[in-house]
C-alpha atoms as a PDB file:
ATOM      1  CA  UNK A   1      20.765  -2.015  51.735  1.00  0.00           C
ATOM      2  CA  UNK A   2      23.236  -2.295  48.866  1.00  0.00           C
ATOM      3  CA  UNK A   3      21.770  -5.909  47.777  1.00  0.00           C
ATOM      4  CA  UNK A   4      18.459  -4.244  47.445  1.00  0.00           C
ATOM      5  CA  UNK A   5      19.649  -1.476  45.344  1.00  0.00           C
ATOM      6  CA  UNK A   6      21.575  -3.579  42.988  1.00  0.00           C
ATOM      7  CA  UNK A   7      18.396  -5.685  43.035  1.00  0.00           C
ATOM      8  CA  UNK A   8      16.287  -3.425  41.893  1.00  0.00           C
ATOM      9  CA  UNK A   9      18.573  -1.560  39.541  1.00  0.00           C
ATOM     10  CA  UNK A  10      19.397  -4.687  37.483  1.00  0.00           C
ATOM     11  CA  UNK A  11      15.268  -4.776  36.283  1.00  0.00           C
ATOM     12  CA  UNK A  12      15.014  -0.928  35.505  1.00  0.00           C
ATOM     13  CA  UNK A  13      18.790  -1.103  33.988  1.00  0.00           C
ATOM     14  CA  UNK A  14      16.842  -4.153  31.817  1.00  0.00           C
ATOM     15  CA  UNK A  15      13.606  -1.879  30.733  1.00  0.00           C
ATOM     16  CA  UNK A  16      15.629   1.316  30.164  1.00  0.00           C
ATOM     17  CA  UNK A  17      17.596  -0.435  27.365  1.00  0.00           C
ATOM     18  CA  UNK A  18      15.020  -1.252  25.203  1.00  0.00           C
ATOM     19  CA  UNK A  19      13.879   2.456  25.201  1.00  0.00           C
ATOM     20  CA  UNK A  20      16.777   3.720  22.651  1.00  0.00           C
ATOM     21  CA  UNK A  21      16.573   3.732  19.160  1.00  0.00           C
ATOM     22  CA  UNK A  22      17.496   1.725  16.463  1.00  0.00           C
ATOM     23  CA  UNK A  23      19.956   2.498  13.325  1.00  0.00           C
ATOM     24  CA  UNK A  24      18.278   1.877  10.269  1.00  0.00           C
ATOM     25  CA  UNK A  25      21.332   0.396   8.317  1.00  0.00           C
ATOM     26  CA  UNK A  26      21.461  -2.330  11.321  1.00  0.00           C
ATOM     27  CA  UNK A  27      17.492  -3.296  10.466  1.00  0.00           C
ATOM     28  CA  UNK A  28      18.309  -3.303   6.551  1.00  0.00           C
ATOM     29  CA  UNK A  29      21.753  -5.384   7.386  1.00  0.00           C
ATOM     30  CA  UNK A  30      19.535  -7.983   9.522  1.00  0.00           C
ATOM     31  CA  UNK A  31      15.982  -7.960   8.841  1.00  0.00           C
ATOM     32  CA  UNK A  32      15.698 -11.306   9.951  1.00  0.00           C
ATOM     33  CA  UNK A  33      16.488 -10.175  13.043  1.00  0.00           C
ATOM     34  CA  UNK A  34      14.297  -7.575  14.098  1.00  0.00           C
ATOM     35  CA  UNK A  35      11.094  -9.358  11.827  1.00  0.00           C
ATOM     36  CA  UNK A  36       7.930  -8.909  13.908  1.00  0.00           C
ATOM     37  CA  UNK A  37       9.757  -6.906  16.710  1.00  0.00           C
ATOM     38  CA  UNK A  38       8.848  -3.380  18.083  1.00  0.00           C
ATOM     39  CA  UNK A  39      11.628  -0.998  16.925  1.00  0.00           C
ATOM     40  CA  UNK A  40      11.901   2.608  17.065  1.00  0.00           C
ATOM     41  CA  UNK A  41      13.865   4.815  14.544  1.00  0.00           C
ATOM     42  CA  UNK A  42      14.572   8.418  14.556  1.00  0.00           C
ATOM     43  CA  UNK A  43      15.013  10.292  11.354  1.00  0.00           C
ATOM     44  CA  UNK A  44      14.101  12.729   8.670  1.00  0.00           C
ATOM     45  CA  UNK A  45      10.881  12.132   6.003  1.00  0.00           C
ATOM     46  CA  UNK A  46      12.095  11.667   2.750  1.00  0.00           C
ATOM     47  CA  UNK A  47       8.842  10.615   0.705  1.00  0.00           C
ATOM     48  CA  UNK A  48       5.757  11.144   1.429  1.00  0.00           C
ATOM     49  CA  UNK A  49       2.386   9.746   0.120  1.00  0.00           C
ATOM     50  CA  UNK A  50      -0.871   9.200   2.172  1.00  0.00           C
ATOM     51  CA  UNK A  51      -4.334  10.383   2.773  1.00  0.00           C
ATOM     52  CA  UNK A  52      -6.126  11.136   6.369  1.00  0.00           C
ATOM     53  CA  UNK A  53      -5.879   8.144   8.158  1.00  0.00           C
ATOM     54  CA  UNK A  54      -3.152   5.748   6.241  1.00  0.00           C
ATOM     55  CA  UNK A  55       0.302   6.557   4.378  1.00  0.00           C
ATOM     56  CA  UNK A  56       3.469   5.487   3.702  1.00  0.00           C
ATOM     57  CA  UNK A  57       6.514   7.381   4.162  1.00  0.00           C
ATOM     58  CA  UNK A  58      10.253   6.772   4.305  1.00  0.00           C
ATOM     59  CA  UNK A  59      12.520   7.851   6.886  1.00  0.00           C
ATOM     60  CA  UNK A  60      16.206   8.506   6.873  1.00  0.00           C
ATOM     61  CA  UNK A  61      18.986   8.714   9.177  1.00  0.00           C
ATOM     62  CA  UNK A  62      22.793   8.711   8.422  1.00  0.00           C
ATOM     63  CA  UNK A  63      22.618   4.775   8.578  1.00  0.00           C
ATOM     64  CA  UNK A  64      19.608   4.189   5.519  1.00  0.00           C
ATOM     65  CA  UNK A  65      16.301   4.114   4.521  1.00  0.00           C
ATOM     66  CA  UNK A  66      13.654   2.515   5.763  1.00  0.00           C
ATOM     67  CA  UNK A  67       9.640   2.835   4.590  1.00  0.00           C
ATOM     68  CA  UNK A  68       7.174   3.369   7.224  1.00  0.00           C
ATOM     69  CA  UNK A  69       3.334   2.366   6.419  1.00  0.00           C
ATOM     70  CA  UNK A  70       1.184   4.057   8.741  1.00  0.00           C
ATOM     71  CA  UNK A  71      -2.484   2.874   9.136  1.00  0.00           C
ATOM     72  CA  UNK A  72      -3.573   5.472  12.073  1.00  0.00           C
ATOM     73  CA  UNK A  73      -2.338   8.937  11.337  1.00  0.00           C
ATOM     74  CA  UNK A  74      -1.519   9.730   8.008  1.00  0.00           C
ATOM     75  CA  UNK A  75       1.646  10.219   6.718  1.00  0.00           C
ATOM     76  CA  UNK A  76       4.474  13.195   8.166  1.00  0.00           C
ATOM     77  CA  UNK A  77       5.371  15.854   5.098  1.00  0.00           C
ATOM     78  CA  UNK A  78       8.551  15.319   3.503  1.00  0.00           C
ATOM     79  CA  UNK A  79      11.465  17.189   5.360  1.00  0.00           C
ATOM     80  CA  UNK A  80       9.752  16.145   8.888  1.00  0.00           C
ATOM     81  CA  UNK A  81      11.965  15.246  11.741  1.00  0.00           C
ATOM     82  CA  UNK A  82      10.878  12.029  13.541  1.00  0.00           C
ATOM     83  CA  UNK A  83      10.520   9.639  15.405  1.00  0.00           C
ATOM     84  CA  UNK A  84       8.706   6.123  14.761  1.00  0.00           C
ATOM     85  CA  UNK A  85       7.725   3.151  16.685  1.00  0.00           C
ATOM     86  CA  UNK A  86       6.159   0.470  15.170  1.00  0.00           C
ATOM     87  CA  UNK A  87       6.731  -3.498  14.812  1.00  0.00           C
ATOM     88  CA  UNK A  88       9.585  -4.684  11.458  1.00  0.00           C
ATOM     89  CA  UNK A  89       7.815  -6.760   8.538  1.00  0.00           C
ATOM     90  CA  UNK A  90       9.459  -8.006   5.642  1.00  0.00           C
ATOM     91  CA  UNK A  91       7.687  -6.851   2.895  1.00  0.00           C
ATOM     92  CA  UNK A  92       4.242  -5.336   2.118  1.00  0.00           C
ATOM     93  CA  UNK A  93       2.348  -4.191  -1.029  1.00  0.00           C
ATOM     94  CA  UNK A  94       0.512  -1.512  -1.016  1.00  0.00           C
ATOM     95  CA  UNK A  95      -1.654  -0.049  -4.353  1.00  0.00           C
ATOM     96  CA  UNK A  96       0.191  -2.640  -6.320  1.00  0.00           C
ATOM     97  CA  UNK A  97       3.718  -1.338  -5.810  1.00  0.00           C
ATOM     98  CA  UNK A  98       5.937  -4.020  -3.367  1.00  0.00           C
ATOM     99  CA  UNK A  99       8.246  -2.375  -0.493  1.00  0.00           C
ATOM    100  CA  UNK A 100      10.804  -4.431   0.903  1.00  0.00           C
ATOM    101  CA  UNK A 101      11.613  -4.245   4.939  1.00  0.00           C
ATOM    102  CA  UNK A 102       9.350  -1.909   6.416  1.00  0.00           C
ATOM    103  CA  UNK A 103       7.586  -0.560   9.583  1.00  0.00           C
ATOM    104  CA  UNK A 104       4.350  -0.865  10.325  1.00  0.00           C
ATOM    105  CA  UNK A 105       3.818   2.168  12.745  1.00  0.00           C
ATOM    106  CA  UNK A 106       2.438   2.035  15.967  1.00  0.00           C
ATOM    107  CA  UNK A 107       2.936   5.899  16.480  1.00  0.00           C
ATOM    108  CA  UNK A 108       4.828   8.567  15.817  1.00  0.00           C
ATOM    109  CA  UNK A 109       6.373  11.767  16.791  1.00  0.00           C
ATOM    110  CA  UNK A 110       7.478  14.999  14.834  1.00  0.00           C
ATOM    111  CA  UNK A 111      10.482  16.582  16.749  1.00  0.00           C
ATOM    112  CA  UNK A 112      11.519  19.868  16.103  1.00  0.00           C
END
């Protein structure tokens, strides 16, 4: 009974770990790294510029900044508390002015 227990635990142990967040200093630090890999941050808007359905926006914890280009939902007001998943590029344009390491967001979440 215990062999089956610790068999099974080891796979959920394995899926529960990639659930946490990431610090942003550690993406900035490494960008090579997490390039083209699903992250999730958690953080406070800083900037703010979109329309209905796209944006970009830049999110801050204690660890950095990171911009966040969001395609789906608009863009959070500054001040917002959240929290962003989305896949780690290394640089986009967008209306002529260059960002460096952002986040292309797959969703997010405003958490109060």
């Amino acid at each position: 009974m215990t062999k089956r227990f610790s068999l099974l635990l080891i796979p959920v142990a394995l899926l529960l770990s990639g659930c946490g967040t990431q610090r942003i200093g550690h993406i900035l630090q490494d960008p090579g790294r997490y390039t083209n890999r699903n992250v999730t941050v958690e953080g406070t808007v800083t900037n703010s510029v979109g329309a209905l359905v796209a944006g970009v926006y830049e999110v801050q914890d204690d660890s950095g900044k990171i911009y966040v280009l969001s395609m789906t939902g608009g863009a959070p007001a500054k001040g917002t508390r959240v929290k962003v998943a989305g896949k780690v590029t290394p640089g986009v344009n967008v209306l002529g002015k260059s960002f460096g390491t952002t986040i292309r967001e797959r969703d997010h979440k405003v958490k109060y």
